[in-house]
N, C-alpha and C. Protein backbone atom coordinates (compact mmCIF):
# COMPACT_ATOMS: atom_id res chain seq x y z
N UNK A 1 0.83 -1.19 0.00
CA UNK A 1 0.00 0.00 0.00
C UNK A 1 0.88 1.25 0.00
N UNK A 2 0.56 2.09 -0.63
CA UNK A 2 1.28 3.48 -1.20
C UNK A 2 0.79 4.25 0.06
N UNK A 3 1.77 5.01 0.73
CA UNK A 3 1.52 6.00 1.59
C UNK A 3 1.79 7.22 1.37
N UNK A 4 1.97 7.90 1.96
CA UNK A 4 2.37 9.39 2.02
C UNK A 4 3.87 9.48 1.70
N UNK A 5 5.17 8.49 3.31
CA UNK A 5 5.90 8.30 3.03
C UNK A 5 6.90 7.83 2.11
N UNK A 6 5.87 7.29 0.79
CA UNK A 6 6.32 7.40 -0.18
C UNK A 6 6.36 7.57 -1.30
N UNK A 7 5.74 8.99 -1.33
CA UNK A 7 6.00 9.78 -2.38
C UNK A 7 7.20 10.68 -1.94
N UNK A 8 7.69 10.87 -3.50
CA UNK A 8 8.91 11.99 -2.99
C UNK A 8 8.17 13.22 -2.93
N UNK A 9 9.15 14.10 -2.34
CA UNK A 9 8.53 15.27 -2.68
C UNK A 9 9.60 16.42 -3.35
N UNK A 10 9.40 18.19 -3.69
CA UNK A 10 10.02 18.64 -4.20
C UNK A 10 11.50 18.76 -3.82
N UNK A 11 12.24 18.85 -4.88
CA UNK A 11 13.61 18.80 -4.48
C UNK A 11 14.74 17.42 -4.79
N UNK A 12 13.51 16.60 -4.92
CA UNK A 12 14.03 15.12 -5.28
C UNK A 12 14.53 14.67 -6.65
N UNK A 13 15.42 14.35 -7.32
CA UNK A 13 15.67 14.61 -8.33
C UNK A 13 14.70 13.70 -9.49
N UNK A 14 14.13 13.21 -9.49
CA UNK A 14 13.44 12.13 -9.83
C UNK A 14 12.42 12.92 -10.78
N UNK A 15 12.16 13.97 -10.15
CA UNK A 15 10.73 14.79 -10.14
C UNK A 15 11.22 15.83 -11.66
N UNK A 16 12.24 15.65 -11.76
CA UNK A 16 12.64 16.78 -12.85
C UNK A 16 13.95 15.95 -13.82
N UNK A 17 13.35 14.43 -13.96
CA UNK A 17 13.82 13.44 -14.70
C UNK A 17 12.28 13.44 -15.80
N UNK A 18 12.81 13.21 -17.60
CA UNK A 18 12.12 12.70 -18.28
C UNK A 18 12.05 11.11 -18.12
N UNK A 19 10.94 11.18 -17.42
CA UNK A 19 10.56 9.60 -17.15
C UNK A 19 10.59 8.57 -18.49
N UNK A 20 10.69 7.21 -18.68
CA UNK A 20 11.08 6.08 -19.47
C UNK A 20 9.56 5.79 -19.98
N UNK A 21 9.79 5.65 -21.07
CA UNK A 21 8.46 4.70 -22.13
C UNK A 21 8.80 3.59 -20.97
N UNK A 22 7.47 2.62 -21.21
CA UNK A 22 7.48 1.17 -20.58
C UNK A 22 6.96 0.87 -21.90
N UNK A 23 7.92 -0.51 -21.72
CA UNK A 23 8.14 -1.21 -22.80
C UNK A 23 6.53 -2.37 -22.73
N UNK A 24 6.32 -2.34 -24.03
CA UNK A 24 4.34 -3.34 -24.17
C UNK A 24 4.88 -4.57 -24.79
N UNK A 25 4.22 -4.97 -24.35
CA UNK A 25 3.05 -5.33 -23.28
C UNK A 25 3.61 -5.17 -21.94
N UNK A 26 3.02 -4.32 -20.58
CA UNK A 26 3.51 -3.62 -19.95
C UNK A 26 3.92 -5.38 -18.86
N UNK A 27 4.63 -5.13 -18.02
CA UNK A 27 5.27 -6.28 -17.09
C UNK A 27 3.97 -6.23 -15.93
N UNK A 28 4.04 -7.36 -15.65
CA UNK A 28 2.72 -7.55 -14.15
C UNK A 28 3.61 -6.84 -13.19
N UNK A 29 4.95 -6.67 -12.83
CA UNK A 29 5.21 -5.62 -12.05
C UNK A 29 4.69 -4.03 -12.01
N UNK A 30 4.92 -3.54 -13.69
CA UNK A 30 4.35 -2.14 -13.71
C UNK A 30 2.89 -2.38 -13.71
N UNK A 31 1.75 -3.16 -14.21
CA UNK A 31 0.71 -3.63 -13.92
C UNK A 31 0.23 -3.03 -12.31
N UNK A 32 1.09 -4.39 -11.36
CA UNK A 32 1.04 -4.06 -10.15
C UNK A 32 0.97 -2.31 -9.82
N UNK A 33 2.46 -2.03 -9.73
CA UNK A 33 2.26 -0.21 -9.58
C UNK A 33 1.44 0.47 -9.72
N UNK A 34 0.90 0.44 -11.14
CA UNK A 34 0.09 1.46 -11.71
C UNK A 34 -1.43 1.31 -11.09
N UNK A 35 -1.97 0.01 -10.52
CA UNK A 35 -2.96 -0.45 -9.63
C UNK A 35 -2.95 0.12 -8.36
N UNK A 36 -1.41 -0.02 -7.42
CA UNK A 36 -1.36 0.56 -6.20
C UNK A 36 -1.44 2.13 -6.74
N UNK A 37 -1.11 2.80 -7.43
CA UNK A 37 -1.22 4.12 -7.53
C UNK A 37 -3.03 4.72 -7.72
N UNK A 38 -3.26 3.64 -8.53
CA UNK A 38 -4.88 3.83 -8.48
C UNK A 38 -5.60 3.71 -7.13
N UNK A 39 -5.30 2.63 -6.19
CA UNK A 39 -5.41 3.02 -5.15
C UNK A 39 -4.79 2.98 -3.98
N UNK A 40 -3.88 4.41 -4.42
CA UNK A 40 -3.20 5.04 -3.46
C UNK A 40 -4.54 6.38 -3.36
N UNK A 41 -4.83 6.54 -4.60
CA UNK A 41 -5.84 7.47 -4.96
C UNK A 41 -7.54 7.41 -4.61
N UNK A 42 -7.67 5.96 -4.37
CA UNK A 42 -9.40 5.87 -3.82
C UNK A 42 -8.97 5.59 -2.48
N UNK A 43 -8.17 5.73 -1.61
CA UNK A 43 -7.66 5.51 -0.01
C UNK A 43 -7.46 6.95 0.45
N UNK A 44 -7.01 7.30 -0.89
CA UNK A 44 -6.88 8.56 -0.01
C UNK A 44 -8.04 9.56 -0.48
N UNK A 45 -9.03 9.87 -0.85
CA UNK A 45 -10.40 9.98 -1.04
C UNK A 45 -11.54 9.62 -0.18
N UNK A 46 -11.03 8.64 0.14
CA UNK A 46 -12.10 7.83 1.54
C UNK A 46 -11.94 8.67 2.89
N UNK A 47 -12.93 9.20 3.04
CA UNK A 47 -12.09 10.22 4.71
C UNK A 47 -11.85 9.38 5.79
N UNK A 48 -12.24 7.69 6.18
CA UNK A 48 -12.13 7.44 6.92
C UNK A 48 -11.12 6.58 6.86
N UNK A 49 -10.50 6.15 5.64
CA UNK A 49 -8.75 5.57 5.58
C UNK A 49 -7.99 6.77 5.20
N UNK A 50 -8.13 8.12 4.76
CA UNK A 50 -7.14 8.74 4.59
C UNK A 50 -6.77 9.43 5.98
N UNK A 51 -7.84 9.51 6.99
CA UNK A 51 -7.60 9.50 8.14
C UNK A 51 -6.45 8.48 8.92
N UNK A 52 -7.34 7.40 9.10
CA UNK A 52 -6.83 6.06 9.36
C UNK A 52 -4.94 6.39 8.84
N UNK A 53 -4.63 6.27 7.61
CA UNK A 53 -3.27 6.22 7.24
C UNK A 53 -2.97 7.49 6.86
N UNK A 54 -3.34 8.86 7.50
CA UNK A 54 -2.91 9.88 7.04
C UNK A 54 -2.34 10.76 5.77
N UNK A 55 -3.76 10.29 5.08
CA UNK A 55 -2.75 9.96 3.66
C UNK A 55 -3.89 12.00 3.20
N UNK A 56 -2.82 12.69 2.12
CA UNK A 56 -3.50 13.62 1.63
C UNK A 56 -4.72 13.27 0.65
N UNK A 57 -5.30 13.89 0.59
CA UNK A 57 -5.81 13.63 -0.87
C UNK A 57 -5.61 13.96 -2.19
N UNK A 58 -5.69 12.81 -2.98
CA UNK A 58 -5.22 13.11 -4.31
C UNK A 58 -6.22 12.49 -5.57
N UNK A 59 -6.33 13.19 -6.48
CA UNK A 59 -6.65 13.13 -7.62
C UNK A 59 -6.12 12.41 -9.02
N UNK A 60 -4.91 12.75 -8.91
CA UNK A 60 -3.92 12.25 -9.52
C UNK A 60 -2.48 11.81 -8.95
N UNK A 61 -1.76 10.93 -9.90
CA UNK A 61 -0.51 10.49 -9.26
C UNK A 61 0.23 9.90 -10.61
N UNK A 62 1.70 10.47 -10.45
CA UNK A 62 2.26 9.84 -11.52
C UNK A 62 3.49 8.98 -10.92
N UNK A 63 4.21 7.76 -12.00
CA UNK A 63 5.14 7.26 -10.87
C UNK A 63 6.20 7.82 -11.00
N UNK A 64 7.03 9.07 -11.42
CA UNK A 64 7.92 9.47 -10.61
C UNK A 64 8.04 9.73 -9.14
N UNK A 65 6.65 10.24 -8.92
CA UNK A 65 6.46 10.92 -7.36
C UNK A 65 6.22 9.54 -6.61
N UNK A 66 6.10 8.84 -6.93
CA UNK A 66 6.75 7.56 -5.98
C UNK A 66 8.43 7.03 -6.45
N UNK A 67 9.11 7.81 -6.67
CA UNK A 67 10.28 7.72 -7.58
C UNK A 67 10.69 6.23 -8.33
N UNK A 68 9.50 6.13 -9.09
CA UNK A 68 9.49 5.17 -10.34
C UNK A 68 9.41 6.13 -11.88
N UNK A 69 10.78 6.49 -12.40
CA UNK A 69 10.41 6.90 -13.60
C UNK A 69 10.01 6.44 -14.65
N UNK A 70 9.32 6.10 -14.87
CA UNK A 70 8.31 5.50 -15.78
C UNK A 70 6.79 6.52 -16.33
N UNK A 71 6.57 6.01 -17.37
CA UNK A 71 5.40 7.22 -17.93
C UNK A 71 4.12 6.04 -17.94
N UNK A 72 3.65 6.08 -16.39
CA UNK A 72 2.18 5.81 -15.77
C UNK A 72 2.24 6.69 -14.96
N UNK A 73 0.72 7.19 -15.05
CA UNK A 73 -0.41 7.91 -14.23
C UNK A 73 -1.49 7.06 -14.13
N UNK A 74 -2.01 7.72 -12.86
CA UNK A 74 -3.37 7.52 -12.34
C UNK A 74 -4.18 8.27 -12.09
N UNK A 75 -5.35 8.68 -12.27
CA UNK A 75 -6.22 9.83 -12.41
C UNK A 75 -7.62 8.99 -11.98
N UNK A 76 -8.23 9.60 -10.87
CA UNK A 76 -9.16 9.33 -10.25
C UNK A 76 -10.10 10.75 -9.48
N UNK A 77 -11.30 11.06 -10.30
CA UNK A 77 -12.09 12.19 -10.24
C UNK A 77 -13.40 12.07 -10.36
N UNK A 78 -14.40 12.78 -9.91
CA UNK A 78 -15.19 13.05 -10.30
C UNK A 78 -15.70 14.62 -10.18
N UNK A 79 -16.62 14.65 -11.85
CA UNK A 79 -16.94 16.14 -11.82
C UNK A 79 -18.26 16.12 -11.19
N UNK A 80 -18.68 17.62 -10.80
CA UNK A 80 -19.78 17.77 -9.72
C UNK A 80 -20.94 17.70 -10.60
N UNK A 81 -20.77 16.91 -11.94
CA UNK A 81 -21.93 16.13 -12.51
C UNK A 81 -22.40 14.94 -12.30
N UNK A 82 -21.46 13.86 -11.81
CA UNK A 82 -20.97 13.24 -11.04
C UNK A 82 -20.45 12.28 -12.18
N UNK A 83 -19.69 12.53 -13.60
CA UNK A 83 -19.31 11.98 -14.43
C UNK A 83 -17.76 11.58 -13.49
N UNK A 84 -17.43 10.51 -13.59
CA UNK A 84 -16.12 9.55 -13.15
C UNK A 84 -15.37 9.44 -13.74
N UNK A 85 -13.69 10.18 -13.69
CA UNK A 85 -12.96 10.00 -14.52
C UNK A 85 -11.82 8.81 -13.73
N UNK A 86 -11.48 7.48 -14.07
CA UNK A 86 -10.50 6.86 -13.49
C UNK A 86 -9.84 5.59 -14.09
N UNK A 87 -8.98 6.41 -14.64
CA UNK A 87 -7.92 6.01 -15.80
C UNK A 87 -6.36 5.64 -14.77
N UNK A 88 -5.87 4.42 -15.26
CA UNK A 88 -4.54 3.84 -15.13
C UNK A 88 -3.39 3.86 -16.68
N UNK A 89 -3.08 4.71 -17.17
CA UNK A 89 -2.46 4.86 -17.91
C UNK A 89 -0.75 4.70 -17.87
N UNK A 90 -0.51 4.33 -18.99
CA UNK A 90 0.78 3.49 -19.56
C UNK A 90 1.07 4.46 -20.99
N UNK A 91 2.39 4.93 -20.73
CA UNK A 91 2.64 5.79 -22.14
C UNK A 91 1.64 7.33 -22.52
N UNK A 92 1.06 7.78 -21.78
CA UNK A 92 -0.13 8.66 -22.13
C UNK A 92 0.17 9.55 -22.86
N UNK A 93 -0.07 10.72 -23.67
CA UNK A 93 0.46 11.50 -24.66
C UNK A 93 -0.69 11.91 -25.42
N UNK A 94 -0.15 13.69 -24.96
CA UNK A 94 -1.19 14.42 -25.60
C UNK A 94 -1.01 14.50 -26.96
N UNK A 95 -2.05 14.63 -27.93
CA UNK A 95 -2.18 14.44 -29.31
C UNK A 95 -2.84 15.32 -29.78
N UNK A 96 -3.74 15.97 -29.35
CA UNK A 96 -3.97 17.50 -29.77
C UNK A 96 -4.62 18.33 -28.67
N UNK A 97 -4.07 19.92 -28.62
CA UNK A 97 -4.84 20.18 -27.97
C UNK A 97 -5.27 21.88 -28.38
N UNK A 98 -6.37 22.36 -27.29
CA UNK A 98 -6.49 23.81 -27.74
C UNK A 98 -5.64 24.81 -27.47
N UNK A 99 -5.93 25.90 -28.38
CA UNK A 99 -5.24 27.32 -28.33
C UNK A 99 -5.79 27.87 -27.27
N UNK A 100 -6.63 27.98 -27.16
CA UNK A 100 -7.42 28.44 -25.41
C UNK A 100 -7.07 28.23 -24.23
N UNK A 101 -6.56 29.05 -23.50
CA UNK A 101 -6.30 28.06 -21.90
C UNK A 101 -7.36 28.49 -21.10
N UNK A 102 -7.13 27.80 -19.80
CA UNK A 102 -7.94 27.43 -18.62
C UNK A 102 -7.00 27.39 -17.19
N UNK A 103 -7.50 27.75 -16.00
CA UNK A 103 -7.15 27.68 -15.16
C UNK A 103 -7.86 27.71 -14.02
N UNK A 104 -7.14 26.75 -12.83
CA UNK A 104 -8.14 26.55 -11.58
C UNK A 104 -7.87 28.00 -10.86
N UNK A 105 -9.30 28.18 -10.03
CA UNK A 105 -8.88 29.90 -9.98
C UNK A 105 -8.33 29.29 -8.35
N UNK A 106 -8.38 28.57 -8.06
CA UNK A 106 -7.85 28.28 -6.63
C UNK A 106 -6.14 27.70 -6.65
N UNK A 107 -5.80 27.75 -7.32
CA UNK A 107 -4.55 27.64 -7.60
C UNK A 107 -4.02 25.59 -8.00
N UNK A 108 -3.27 25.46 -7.92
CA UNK A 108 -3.15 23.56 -8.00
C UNK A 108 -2.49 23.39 -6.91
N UNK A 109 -2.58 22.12 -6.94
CA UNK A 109 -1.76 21.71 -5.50
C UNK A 109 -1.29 20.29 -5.86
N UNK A 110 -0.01 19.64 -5.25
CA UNK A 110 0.55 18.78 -5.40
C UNK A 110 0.77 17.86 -4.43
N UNK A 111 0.42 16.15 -4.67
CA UNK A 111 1.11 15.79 -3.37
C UNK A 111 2.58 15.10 -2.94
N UNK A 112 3.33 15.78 -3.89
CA UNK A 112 5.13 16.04 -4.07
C UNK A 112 5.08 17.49 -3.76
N UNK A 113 4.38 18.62 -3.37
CA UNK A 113 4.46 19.80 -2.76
C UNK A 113 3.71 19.98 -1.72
N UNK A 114 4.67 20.34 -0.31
CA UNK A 114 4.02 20.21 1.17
C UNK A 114 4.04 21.74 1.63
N UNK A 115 3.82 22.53 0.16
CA UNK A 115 3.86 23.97 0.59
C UNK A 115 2.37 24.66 -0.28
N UNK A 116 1.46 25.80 0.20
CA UNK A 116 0.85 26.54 -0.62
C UNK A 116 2.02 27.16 -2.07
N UNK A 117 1.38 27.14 -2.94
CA UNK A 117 2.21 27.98 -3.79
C UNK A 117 1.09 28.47 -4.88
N UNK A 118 0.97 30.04 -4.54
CA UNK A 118 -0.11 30.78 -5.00
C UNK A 118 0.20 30.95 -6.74
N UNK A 119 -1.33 31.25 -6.91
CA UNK A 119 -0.74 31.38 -8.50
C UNK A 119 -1.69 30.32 -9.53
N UNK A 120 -1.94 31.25 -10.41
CA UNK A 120 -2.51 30.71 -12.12
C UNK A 120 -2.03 29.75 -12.50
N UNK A 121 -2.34 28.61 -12.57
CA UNK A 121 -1.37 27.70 -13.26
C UNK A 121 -1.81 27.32 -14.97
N UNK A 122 -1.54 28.53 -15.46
CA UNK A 122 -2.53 27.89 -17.19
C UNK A 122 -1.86 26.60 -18.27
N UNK A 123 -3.27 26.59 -18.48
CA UNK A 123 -3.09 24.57 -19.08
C UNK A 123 -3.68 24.97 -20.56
N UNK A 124 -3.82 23.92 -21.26
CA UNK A 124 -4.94 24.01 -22.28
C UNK A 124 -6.65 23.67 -21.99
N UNK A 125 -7.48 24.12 -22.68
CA UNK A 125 -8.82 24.39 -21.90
C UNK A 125 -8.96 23.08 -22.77
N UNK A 126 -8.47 22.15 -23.57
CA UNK A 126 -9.29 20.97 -24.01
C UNK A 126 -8.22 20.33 -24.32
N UNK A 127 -7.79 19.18 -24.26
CA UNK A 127 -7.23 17.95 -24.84
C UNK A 127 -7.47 16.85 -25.14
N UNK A 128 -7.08 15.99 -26.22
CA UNK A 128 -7.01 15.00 -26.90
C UNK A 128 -5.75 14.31 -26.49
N UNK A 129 -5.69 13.15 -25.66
CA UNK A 129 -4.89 12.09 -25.33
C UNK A 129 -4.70 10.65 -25.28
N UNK A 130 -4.16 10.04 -25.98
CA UNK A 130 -4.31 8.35 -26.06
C UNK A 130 -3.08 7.58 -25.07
N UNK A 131 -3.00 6.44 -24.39
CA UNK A 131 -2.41 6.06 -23.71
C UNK A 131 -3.21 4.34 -23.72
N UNK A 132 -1.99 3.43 -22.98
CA UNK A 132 -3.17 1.94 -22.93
C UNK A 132 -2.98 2.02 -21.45
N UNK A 133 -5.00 1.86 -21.65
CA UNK A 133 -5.38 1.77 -19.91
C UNK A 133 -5.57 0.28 -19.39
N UNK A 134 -4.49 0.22 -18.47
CA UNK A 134 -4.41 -1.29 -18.12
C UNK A 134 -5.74 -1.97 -17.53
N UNK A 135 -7.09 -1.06 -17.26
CA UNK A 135 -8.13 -1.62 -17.18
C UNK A 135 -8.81 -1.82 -17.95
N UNK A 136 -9.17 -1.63 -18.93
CA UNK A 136 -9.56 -1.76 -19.75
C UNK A 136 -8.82 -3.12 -20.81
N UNK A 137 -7.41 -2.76 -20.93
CA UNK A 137 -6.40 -3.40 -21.76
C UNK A 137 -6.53 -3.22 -23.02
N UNK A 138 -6.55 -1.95 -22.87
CA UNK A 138 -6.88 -1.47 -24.46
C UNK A 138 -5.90 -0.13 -24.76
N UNK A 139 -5.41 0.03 -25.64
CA UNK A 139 -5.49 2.18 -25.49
C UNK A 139 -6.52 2.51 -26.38
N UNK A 140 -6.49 3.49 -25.19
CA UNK A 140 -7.87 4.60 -24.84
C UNK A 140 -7.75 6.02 -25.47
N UNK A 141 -8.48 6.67 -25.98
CA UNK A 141 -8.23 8.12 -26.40
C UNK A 141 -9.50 8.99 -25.51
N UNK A 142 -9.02 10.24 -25.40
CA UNK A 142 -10.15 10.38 -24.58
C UNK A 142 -9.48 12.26 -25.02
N UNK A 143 -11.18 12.79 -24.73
CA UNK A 143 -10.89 14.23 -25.20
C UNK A 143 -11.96 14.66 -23.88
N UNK A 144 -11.04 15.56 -23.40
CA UNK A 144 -11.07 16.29 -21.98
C UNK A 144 -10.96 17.77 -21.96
N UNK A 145 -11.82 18.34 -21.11
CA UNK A 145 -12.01 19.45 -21.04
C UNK A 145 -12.42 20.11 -19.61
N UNK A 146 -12.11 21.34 -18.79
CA UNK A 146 -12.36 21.21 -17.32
C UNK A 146 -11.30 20.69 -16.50
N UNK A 147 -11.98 20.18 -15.46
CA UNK A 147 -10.72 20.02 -14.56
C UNK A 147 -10.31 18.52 -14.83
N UNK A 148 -11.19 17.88 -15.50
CA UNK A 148 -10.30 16.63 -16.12
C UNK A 148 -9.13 17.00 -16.92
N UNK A 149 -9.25 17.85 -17.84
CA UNK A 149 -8.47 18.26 -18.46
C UNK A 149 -6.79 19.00 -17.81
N UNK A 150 -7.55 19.14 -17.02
CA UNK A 150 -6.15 20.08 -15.75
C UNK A 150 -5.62 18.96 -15.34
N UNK A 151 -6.40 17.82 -14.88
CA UNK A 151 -5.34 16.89 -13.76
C UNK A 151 -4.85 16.24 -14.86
N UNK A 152 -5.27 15.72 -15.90
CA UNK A 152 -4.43 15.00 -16.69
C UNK A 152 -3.04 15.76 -17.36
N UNK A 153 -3.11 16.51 -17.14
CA UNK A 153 -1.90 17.81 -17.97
C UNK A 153 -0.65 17.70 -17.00
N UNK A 154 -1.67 18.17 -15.98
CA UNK A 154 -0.49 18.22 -14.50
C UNK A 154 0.22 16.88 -14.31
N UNK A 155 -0.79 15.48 -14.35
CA UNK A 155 0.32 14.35 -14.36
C UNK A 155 0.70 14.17 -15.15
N UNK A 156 1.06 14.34 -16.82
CA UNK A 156 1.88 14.23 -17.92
C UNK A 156 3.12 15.02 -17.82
N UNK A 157 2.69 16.11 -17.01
CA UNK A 157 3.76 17.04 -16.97
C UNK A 157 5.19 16.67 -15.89
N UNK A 158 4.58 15.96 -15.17
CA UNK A 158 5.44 14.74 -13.73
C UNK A 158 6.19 14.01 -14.98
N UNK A 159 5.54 13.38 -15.95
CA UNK A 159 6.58 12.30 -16.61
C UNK A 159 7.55 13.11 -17.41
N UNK A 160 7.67 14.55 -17.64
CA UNK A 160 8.25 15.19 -18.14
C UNK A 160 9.09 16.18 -17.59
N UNK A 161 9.13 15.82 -16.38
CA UNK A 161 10.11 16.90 -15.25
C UNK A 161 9.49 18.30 -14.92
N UNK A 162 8.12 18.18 -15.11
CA UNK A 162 8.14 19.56 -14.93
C UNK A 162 6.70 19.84 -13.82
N UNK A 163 7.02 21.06 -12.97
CA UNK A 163 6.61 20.93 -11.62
C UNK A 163 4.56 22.18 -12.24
N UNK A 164 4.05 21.81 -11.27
CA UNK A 164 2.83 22.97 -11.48
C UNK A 164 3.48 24.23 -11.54
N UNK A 165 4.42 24.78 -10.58
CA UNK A 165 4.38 26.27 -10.97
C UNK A 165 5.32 26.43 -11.22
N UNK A 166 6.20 25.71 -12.52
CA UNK A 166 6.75 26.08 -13.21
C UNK A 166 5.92 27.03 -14.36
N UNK A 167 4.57 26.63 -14.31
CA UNK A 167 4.11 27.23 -15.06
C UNK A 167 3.49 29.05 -14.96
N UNK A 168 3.67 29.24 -13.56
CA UNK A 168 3.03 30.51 -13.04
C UNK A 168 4.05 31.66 -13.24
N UNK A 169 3.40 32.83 -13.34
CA UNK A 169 4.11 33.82 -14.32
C UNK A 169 4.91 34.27 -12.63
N UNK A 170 6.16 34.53 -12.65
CA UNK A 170 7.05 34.67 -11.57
C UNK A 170 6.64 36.44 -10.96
N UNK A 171 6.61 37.15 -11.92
CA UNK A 171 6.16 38.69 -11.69
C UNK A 171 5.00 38.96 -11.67
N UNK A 172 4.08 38.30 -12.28
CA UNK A 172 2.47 38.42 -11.60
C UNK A 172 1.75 37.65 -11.72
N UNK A 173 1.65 36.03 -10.88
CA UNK A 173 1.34 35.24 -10.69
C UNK A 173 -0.13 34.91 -10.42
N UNK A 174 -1.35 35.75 -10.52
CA UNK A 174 -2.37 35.89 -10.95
C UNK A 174 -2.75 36.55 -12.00
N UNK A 175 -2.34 36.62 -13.29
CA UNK A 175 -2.11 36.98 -13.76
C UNK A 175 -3.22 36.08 -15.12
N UNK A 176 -4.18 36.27 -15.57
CA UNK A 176 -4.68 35.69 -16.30
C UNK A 176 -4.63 35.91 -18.21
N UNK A 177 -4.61 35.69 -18.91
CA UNK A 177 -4.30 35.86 -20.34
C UNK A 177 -6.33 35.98 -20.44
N UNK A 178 -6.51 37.15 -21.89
CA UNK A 178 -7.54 37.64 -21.98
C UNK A 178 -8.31 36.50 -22.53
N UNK A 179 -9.40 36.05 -22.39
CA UNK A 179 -9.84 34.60 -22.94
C UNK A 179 -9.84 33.48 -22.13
N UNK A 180 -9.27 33.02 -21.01
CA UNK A 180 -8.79 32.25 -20.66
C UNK A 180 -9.63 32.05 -19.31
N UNK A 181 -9.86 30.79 -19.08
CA UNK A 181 -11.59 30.24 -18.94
C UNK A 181 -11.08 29.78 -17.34
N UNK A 182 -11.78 30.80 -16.77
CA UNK A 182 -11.55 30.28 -15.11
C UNK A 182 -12.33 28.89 -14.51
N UNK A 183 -11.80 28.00 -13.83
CA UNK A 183 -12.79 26.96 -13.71
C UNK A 183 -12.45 26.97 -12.14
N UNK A 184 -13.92 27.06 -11.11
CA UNK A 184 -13.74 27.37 -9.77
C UNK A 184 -14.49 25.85 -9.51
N UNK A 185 -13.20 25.43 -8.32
CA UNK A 185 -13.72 23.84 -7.78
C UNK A 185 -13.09 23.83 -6.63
């Protein structure tokens, strides 16, 4: 079971490594992983085991931040439609996306960052991404928009070394671009 204690967190070098293709048909070891990461993510959602094992809550998780570089994520959401997003992905990769951005107006948060860090984090307001979801056992394409669209960006961006506010403008960090579609959650 995936805890708190082990995820890395910022500063770790792992986190700002371009994580490794896994080689397919993926190994029942990365299998395994990419399962505990899925639920590392419905444990810690549950208030009465994330209590229980003190675990934050999370939405997403990629395996560097358990310092496995490898390009799997886990993404486990639901929107307040109560549409369910919960994907185990292997290889994921955005394939098109919009000119439009979007941003959470509450800022992002990480659970490889044990600090507030204020600030816009702008994404693209829609994407197109294919990856093979080991539940399924298929690859999956899926076109996202909203805050699905945000968490999946943010964990692609883990397999690519790069942190949430790397993206926030350093001199005026609320700072929104004209167009650009606030999404409050």
């Amino acid at each position: 079971m995936i805890r708190m204690k082990d995820i890395v967190r910022e500063g770790h070098p792992v986190l700002r490594e371009t994580a490794q293709e896994v080689k397919m048909p993926p190994s029942q070891e990365d299998i395994r992983i990419l399962k505990e990461m899925q639920q590392f993510l419905a444990n810690s959602q549950d208030p009465e085991l994330s209590e229980k094992y003190n675990l934050r809550a999370g939405v997403g998780l990629a395996a560097p931040q358990i310092n496995i570089s490898k390009r799997m994520i886990a993404v486990r959401l639901e929107e307040e439609d109560g549409k369910e997003y919960c994907y185990s992905l292997i290889n994921p990769k955005i394939i098109s996306h919009s000119v439009e951005k979007s941003y959470l107006t509450a800022g992002e948060g990480c659970l490889s960052v044990d600090r507030d860090v204020p600030g816009y984090v702008l994404r693209h307001a829609r994407i197109t991404l294919k990856g093979y979801d080991i539940d399924r056992e298929r690859e999956v394409k899926l076109r996202l928009k909203g805050m699905p669209a945000i968490v999946f960006q943010h964990e692609l961006d883990h397999l690519n070394g790069i942190m949430f506010y790397d993206h926030i403008d350093k001199d005026n960090p609320f700072k929104a671009p004209e167009g650009a579609i606030p999404i409050d959650r």
